[in-house]
Protein backbone atom coordinates (compact mmCIF):
# COMPACT_ATOMS: atom_id res chain seq x y z
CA UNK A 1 172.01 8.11 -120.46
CA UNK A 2 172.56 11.68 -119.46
CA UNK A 3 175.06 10.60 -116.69
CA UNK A 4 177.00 8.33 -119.19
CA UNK A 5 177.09 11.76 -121.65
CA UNK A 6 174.34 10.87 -123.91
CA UNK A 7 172.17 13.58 -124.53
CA UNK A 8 168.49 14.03 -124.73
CA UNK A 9 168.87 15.31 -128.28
CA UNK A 10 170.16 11.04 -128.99
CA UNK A 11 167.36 10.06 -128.63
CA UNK A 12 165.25 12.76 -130.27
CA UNK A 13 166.96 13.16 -133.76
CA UNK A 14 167.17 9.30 -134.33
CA UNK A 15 163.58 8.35 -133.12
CA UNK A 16 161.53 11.44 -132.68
CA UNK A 17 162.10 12.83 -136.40
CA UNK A 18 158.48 11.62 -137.95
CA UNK A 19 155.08 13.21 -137.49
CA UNK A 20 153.95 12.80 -133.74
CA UNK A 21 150.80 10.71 -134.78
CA UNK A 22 151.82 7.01 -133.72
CA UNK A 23 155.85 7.01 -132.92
CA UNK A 24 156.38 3.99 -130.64
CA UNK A 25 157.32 3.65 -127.27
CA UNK A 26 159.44 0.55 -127.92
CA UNK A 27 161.60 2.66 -130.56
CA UNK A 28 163.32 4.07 -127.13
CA UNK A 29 163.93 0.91 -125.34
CA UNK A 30 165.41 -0.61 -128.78
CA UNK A 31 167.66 2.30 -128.41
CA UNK A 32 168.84 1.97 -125.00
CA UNK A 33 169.46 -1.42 -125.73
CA UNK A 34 171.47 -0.60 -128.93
CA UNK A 35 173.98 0.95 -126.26
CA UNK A 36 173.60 -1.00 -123.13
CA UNK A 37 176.43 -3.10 -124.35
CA UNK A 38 178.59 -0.07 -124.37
CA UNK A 39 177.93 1.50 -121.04
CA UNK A 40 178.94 0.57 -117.94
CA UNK A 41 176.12 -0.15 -115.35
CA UNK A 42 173.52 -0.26 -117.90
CA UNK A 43 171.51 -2.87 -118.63
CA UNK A 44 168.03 -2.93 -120.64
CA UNK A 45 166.04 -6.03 -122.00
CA UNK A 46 163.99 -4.89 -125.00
CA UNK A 47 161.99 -7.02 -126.67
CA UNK A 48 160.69 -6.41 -130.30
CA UNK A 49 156.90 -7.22 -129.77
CA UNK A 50 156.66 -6.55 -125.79
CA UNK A 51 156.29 -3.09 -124.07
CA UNK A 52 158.41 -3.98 -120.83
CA UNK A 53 161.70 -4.45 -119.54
CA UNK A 54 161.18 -7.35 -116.91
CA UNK A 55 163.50 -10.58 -117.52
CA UNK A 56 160.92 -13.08 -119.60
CA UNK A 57 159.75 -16.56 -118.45
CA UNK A 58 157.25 -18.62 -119.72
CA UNK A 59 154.56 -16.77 -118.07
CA UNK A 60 155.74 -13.36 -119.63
CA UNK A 61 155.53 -15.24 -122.97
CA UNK A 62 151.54 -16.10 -122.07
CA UNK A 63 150.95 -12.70 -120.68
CA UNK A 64 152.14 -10.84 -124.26
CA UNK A 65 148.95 -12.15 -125.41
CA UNK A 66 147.87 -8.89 -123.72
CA UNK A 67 149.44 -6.53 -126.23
CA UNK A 68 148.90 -8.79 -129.15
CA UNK A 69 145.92 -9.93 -131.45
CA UNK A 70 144.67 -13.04 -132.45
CA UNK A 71 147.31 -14.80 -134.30
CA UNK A 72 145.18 -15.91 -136.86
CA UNK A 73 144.89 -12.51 -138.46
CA UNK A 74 148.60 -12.34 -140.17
CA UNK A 75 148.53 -12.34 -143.65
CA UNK A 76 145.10 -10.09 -143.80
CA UNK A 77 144.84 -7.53 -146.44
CA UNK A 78 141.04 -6.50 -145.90
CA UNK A 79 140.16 -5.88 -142.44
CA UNK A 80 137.86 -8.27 -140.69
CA UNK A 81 137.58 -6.47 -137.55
CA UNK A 82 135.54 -9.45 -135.83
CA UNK A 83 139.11 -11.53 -136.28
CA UNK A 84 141.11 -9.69 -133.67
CA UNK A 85 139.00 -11.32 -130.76
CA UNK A 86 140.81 -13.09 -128.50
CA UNK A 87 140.30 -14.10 -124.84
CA UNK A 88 143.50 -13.85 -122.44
CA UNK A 89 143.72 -14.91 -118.54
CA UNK A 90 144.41 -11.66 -116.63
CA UNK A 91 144.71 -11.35 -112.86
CA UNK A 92 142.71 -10.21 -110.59
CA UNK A 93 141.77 -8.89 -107.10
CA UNK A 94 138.52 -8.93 -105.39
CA UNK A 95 137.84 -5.46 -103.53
CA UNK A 96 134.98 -4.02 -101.68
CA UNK A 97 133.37 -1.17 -103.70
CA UNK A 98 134.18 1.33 -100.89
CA UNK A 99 137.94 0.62 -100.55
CA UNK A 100 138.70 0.20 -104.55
CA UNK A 101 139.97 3.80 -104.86
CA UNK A 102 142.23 3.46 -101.80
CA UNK A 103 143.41 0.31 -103.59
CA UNK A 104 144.68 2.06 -106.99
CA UNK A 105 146.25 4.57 -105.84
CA UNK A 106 148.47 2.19 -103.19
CA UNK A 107 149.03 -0.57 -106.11
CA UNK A 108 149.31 2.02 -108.67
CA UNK A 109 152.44 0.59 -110.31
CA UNK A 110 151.18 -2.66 -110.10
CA UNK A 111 147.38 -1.90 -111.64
CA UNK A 112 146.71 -2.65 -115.08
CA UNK A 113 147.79 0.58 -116.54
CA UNK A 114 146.38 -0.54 -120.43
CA UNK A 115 144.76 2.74 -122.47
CA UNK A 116 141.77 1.53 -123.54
CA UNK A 117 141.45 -1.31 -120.71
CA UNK A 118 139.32 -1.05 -117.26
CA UNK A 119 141.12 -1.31 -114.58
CA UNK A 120 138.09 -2.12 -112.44
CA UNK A 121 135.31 -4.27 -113.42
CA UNK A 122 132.20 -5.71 -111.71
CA UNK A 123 132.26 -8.94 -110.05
CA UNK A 124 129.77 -11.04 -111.09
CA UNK A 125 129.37 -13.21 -107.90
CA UNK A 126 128.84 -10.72 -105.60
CA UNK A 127 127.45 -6.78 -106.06
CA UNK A 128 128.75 -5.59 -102.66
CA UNK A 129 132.63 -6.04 -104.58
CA UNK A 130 134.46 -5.33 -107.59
CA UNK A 131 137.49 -6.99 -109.55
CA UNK A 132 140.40 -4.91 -109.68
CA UNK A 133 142.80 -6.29 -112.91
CA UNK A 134 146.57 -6.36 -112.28
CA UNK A 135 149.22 -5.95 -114.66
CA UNK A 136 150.04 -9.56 -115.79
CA UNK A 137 153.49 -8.82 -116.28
CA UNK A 138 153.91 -7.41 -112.84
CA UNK A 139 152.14 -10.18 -111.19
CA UNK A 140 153.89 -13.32 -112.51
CA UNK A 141 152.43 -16.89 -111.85
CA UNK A 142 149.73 -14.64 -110.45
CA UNK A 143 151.20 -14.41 -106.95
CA UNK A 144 151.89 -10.68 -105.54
CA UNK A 145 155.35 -9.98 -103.71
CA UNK A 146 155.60 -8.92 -99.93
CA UNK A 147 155.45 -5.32 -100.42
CA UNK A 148 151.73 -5.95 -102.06
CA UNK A 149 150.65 -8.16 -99.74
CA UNK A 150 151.97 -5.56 -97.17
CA UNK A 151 149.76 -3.34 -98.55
CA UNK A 152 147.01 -5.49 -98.99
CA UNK A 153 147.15 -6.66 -95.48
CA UNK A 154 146.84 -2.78 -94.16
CA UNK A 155 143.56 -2.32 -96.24
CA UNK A 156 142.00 -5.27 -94.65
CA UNK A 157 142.06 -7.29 -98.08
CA UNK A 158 142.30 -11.14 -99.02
CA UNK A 159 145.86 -11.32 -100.67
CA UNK A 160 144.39 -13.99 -103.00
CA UNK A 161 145.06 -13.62 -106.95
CA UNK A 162 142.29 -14.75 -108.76
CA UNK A 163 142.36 -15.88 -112.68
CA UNK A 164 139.95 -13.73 -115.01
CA UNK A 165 139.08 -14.17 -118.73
CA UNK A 166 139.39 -10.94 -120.75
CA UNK A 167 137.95 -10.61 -123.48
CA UNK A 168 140.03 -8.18 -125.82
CA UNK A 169 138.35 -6.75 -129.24
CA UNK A 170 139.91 -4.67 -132.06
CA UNK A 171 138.81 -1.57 -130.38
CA UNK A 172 141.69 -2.75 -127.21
CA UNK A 173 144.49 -2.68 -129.48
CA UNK A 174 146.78 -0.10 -130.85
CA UNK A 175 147.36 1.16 -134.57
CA UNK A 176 151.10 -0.47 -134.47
CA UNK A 177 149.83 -3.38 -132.68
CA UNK A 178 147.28 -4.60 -135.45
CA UNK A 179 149.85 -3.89 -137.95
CA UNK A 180 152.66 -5.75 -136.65
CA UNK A 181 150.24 -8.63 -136.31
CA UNK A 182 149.47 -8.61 -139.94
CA UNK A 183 152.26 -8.08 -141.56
CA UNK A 184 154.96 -10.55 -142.05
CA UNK A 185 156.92 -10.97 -139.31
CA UNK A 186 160.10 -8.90 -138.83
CA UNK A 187 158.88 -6.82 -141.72
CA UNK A 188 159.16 -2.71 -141.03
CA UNK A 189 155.67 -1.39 -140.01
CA UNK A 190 154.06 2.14 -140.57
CA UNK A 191 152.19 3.52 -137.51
CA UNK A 192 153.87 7.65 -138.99
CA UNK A 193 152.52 9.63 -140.90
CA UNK A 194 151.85 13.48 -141.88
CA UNK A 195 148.95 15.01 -141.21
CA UNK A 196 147.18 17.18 -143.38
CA UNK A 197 143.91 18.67 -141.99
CA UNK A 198 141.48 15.23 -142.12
CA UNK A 199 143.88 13.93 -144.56
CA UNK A 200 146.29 11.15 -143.68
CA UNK A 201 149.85 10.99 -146.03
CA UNK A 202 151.59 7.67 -146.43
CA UNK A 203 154.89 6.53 -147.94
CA UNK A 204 154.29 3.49 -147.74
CA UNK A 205 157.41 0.56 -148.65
CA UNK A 206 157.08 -1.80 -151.16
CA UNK A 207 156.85 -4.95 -148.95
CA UNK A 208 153.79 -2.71 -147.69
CA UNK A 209 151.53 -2.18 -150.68
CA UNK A 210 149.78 -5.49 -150.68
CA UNK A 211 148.19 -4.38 -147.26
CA UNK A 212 147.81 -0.60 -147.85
CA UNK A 213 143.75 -0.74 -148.01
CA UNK A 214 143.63 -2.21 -143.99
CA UNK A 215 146.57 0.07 -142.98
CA UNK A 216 144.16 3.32 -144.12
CA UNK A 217 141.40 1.61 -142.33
CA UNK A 218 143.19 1.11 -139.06
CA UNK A 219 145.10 4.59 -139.53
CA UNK A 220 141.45 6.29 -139.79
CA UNK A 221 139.69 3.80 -136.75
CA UNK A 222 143.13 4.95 -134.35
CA UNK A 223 142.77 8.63 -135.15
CA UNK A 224 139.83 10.87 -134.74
CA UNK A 225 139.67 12.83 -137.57
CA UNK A 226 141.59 11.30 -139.78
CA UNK A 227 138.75 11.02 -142.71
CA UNK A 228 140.97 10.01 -145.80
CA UNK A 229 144.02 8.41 -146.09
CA UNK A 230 146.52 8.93 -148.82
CA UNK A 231 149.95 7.04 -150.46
CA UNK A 232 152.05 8.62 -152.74
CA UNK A 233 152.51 6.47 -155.35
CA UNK A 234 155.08 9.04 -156.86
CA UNK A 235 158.67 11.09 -156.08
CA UNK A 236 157.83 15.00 -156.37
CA UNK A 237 160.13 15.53 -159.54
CA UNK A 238 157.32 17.87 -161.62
CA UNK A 239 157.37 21.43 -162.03
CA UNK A 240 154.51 22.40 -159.90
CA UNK A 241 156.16 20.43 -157.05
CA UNK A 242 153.10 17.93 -156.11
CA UNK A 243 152.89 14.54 -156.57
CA UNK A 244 150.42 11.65 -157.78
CA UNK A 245 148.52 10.10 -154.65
CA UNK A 246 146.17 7.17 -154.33
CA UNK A 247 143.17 7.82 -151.68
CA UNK A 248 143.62 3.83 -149.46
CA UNK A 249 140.81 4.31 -147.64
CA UNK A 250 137.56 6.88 -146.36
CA UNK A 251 136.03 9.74 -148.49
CA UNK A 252 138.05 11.16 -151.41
CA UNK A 253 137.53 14.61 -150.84
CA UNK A 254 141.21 16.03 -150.75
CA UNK A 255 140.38 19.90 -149.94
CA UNK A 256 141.22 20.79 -146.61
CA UNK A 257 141.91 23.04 -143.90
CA UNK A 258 145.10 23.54 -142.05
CA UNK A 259 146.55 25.37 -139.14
CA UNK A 260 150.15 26.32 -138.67
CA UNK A 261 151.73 28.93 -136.00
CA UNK A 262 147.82 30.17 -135.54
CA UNK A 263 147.20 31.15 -139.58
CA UNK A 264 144.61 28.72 -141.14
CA UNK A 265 145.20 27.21 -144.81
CA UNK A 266 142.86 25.80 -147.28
CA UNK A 267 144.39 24.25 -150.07
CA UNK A 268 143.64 20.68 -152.57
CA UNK A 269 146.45 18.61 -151.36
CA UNK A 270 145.92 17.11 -154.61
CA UNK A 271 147.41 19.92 -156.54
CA UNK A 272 149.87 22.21 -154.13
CA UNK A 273 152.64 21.43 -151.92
CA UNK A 274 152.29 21.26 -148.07
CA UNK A 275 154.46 19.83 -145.99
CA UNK A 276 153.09 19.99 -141.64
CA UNK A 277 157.19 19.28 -141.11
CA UNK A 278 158.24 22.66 -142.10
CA UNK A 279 156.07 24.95 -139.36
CA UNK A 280 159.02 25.62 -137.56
CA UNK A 281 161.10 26.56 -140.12
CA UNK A 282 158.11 28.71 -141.50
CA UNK A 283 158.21 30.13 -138.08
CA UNK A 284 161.99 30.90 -137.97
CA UNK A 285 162.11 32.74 -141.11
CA UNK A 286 159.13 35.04 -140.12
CA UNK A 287 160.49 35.61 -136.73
CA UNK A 288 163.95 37.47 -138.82
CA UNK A 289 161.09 40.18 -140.11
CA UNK A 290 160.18 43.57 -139.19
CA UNK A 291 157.42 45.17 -139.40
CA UNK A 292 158.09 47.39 -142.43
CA UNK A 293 160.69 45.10 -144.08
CA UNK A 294 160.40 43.58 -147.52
CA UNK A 295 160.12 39.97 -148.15
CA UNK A 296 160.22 38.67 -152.01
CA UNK A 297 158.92 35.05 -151.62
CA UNK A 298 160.37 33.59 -154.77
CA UNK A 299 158.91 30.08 -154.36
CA UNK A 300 155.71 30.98 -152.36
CA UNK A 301 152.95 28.09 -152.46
CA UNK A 302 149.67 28.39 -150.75
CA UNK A 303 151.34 31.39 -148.39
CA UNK A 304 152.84 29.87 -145.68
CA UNK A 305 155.91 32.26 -145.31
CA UNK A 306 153.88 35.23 -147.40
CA UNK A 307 150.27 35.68 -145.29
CA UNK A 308 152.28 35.52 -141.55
CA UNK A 309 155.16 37.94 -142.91
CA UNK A 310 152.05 39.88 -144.36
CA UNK A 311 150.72 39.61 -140.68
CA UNK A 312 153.38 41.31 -138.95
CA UNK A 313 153.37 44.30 -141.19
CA UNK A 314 155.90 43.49 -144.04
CA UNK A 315 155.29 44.55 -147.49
CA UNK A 316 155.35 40.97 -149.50
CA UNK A 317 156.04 39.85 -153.13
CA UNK A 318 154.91 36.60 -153.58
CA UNK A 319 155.54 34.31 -156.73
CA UNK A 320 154.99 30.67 -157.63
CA UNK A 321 154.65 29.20 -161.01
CA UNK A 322 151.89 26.45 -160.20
CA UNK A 323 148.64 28.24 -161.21
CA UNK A 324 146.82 26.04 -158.54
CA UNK A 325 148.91 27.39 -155.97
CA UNK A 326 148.75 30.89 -157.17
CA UNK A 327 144.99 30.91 -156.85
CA UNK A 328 145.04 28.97 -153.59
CA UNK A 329 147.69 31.88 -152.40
CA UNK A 330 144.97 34.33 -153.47
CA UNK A 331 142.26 32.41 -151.58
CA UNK A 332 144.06 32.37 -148.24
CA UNK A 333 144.87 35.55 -148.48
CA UNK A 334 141.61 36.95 -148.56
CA UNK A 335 140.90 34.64 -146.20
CA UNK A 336 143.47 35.75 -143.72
CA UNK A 337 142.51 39.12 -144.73
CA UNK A 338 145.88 39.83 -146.09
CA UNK A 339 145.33 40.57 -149.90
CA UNK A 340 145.35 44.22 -149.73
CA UNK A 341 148.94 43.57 -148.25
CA UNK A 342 150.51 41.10 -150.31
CA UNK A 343 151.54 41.13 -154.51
CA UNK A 344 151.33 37.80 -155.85
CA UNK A 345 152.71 36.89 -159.01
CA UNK A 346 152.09 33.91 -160.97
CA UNK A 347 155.46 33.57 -163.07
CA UNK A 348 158.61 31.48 -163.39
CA UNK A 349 161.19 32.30 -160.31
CA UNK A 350 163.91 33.67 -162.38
CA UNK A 351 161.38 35.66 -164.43
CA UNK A 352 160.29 36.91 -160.85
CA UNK A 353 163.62 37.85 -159.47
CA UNK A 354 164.56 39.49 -163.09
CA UNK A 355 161.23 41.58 -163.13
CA UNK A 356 159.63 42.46 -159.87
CA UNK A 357 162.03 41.46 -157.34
CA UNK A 358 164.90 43.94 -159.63
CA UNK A 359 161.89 46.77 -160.23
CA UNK A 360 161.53 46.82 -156.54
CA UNK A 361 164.78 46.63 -155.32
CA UNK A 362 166.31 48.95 -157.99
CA UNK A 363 163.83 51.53 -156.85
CA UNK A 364 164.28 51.15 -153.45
CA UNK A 365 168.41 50.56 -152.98
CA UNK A 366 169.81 53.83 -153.94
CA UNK A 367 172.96 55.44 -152.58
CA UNK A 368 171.23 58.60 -152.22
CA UNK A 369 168.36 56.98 -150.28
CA UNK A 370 168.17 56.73 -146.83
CA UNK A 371 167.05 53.17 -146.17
CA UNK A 372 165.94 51.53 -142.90
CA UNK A 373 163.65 48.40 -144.40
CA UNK A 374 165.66 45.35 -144.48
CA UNK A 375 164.93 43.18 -147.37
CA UNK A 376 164.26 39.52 -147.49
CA UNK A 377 164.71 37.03 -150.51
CA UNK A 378 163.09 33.40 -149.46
CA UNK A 379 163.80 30.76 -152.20
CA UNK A 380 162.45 27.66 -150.81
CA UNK A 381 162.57 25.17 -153.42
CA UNK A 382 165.13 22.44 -152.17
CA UNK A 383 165.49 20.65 -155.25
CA UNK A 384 166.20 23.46 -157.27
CA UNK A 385 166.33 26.89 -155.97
CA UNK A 386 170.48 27.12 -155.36
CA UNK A 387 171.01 27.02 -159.57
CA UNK A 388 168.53 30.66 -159.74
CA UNK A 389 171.19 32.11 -157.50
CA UNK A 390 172.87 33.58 -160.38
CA UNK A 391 170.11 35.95 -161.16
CA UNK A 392 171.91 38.03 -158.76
CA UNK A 393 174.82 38.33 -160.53
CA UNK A 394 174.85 42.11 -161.78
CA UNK A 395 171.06 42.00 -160.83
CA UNK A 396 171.04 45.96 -160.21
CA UNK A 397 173.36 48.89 -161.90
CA UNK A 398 174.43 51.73 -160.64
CA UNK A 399 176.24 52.76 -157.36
CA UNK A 400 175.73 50.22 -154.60
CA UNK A 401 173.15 50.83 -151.37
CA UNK A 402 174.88 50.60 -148.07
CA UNK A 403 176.04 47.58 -146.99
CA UNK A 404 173.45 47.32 -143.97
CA UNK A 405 170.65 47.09 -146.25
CA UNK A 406 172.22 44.70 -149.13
CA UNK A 407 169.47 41.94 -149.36
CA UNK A 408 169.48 38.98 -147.68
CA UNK A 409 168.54 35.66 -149.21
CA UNK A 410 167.34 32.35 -147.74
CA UNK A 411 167.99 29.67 -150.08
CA UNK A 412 166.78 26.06 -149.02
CA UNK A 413 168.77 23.08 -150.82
CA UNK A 414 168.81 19.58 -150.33
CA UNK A 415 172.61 17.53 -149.61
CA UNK A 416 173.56 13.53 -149.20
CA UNK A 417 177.26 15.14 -148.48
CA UNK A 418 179.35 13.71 -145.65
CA UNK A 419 179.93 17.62 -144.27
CA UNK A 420 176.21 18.91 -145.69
CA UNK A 421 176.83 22.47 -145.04
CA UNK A 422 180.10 22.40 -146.66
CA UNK A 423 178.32 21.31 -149.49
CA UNK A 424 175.75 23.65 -149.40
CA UNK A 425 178.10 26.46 -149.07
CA UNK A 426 180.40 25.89 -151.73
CA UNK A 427 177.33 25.10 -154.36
CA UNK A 428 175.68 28.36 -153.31
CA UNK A 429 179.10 30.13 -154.23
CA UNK A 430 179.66 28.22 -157.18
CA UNK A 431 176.20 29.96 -158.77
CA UNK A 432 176.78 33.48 -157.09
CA UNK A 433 180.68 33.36 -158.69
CA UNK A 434 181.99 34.36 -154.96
CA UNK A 435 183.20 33.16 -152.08
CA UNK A 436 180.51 33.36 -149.05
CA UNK A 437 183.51 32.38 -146.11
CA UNK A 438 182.37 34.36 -143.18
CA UNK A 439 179.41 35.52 -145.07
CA UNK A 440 176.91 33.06 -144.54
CA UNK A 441 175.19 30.99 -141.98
CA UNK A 442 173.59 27.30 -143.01
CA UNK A 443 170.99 26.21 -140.62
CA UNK A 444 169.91 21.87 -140.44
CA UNK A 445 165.69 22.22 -141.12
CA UNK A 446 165.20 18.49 -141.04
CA UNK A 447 166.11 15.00 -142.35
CA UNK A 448 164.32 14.21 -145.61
CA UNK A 449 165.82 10.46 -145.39
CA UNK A 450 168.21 8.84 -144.84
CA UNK A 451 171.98 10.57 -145.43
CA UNK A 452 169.88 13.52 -146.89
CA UNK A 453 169.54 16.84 -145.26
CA UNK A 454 167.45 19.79 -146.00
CA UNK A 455 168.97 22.75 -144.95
CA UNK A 456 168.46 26.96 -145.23
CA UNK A 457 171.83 28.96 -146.22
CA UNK A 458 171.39 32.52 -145.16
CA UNK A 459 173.67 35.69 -146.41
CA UNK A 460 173.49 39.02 -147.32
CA UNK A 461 174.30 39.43 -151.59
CA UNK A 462 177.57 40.59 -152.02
CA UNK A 463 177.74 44.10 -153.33
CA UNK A 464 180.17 43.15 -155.74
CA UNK A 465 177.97 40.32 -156.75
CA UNK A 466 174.43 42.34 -156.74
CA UNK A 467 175.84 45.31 -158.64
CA UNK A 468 177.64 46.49 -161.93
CA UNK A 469 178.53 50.37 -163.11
CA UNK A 470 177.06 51.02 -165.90
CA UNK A 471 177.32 52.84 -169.61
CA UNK A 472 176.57 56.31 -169.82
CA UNK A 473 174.40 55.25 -172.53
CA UNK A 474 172.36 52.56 -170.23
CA UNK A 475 171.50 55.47 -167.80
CA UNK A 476 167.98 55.80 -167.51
CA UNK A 477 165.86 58.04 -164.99
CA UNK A 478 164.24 55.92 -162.60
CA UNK A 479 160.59 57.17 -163.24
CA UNK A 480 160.63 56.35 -166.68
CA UNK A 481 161.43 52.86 -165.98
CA UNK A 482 158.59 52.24 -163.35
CA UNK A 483 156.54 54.11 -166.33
CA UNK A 484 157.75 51.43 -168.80
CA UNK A 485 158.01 48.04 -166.45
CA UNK A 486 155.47 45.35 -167.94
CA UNK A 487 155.47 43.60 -164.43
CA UNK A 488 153.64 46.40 -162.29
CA UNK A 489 150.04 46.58 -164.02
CA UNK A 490 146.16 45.47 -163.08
CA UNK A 491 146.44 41.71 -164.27
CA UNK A 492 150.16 41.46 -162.15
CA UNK A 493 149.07 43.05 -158.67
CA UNK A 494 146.72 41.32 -155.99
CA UNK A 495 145.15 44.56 -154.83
């Protein structure tokens, strides 16, 4: 691919998207073969059900037994895990015991090379030898080419292919494998998922649901771990941004513990948002702070871009209206030992940005002020967060800061647009009342589905935009406002 001018990145963005857990190997050869029409001088075979590219025969056909299960088993919804038995013919070698590791490593490539298979097993005819398998499917009509018997004839050893029956069990076969064997054929089959601490998180299709109780079994016998698996049975269109779940299969205990960029969570997946896809772009945003700066976390959740910002030494405001994941913030940040460093509010964002977010920043941006802390306004609530943007319209008043220290705001939206960052752009000026053109930078998180994009626009609040002059009669000295402000007392501050 890369000397045709295809780039690595191809085959990453189109196949490598989903959580890590199961993606399939085939997914890559299905892809190659999707352009091997199109480019000269290469040519792939790619088979739906088969993991190899060899030209088929009728002996291939007999050998995919290998990869598959009993047939008898599509159709299953509860899992009978005694129905995937199935014996297949396999070929093998007969070796002395003292020469078998010699053997593997010259026949390496043509060694049964199955996870979860023996490659070597005993004979039962004679002690003094074992029976090294071969991979069917480079073996065919169980006959080894000259190069093998070349080999073969240098280590002293019979070139005679013998027939063995394997027995194969549900513990031989893969996650996707069982699956595809149960489901209908040529329907779509789930071996992704997210990953949630010992928690499991489906969105599962409709053609799906009938077998959702086996796929949570076979999702928690494939993956150490895994302990619960979930489906959401709902779109996240509420306030508090979670969703309504059925538990398919294991223990129903939906608490967990996470890790992300080496800060551990604990949260009730039940009740708060958490998404494992958005580490990196947790990581991103923290990476931008100094120690020092100021970061208002308008949307914060459980903490994931509060308690690391907190951790480098940045004074953090952090606000979200769910009261579940206002005392889960709390919890993780005493656990991270981060509460004496971080105020968390439990109010509406635009109440936020209009009471804490303006005390602190009216205090702080002063023209008479010297200021070297850089402040940081992180609104990450796709769905949503682009119509608060004009809360910053006259926001302060009075003579504005320096330009170098004008806030800078990270607004996350969602887009289906042709040109997404167009479309981003010219939404996020639409609510400021300005035009952002050479201003702003838009940065592609991830894809959400298909033709949508979640994306981070990034720019610095226009003076113009941020301040207004006011009356005589508005002037007020600064102390007596911090005196008066409602939002700075006991009940407010996480202290």
């Amino acid at each position: 691919l890369w000397r045709f001018g295809y780039s690595a990145r191809l085959l990453k963005t189109n196949h490598f998207r989903t959580a890590a857990s199961n993606t399939s190997f085939p997914a890559v050869w299905m892809l190659l073969a999707q352009y091997s029409g199109r480019i000269p001088g290469l040519f792939v075979v790619a088979q739906k059900n088969s993991f190899f590219t060899m030209p088929e025969s009728a002996e291939d056909n007999a050998n995919l037994e290998l990869y598959s299960p009993h047939p008898e088993v599509r159709g299953m919804t509860l899992l009978n895990r005694e129905a995937f038995k199935r014996t297949v013919v396999v070929p093998v070698l007969k070796v002395k015991k003292e020469i078998v590791h010699t053997l593997l490593k010259s026949l390496k490539h043509t060694v049964l090379q199955r996870p979860g298979l023996k490659r070597v097993i005993e004979d039962p005819e004679d002690e003094d030898s074992k029976l090294v398998i071969l991979d069917p499917h480079k073996v065919p009509q169980f006959s080894l080419g000259e190069s093998e018997q070349e080999v073969l004839k240098q280590l002293n050893i019979r070139p005679e292919v013998s027939k063995y029956n394997l027995e194969l069990t549900y513990e031989n076969f893969k996650s996707e494998e069982i699956l595809r064997a149960v489901l209908p054929e040529g329907q779509e089959v789930t071996s992704g998922f997210s990953r949630v601490g010992h928690i499991a998180h489906l969105n599962l299709r409709d053609h799906q649901l009938p077998y959702r109780h086996l796929i949570g079994q076979v999702i928690i016998d494939k993956n150490p771990g895994i302990t619960c698996v979930v489906n959401k049975t709902n779109i996240i269109d509420n306030t508090y941004r979670n969703f309504q779940m059925e538990v398919l299969a294991g223990e129903s205990n939906l608490v967990t513990k996470v890790k992300e960029n080496n800060i551990v969570y604990e949260l009730d997946f039940a009740k708060v948002y958490w998404n494992p896809r958005l580490s990196t772009e947790h990581g991103r945003i923290v990476e931008l702070l100094k120690p020092g700066d100021v970061l208002f976390d308008v949307f914060a959740g459980i903490g994931p871009f509060a308690i690391p910002a907190a951790k480098k030494k940045c004074i953090v405001f952090a606000n979200d209206l769910n009261p579940e994941s206002y005392n889960w913030l709390l919890h993780n940040c005493k656990l991270n030992k981060v509460d004496n460093k971080i105020k968390a509010f439990n109010m509406d964002g635009r109440d936020f940005l209009l009471g804490p977010v303006r005390e602190e920043l009216s205090k702080e941006l002063t023209p008479v002020k010297e200021q070297k802390t850089a402040f940081h306004i992180v609104m990450n609530l796709p769905a949503l967060a682009i119509e608060f943007l004009d809360v910053f319209r006259h926001l302060l008043v009075g003579e504005p800061c320096s330009a170098a220290v004008l806030p800078t705001v990270h607004c996350y939206g969602f887009s289906k647009h042709e040109n997404p960052a167009k479309e981003i752009q010219e939404r996020t000026e639409a609510s400021l009342g300005t035009s952002l053109d050479g201003r702003c930078s838009t940065y592609l998180v991830r894809n959400v589905a298909p033709n949508k994009e979640m994306l981070c626009i990034s720019f610095q609040i226009p003076a113009d935009v941020l301040y207004r002059r006011p009356c005589p009669a508005e002037e007020k000295p600064a102390s007596k406002r911090l005196r008066t402000s409602k939002y700075f007392t006991e009940e407010n501050l996480l202290s």
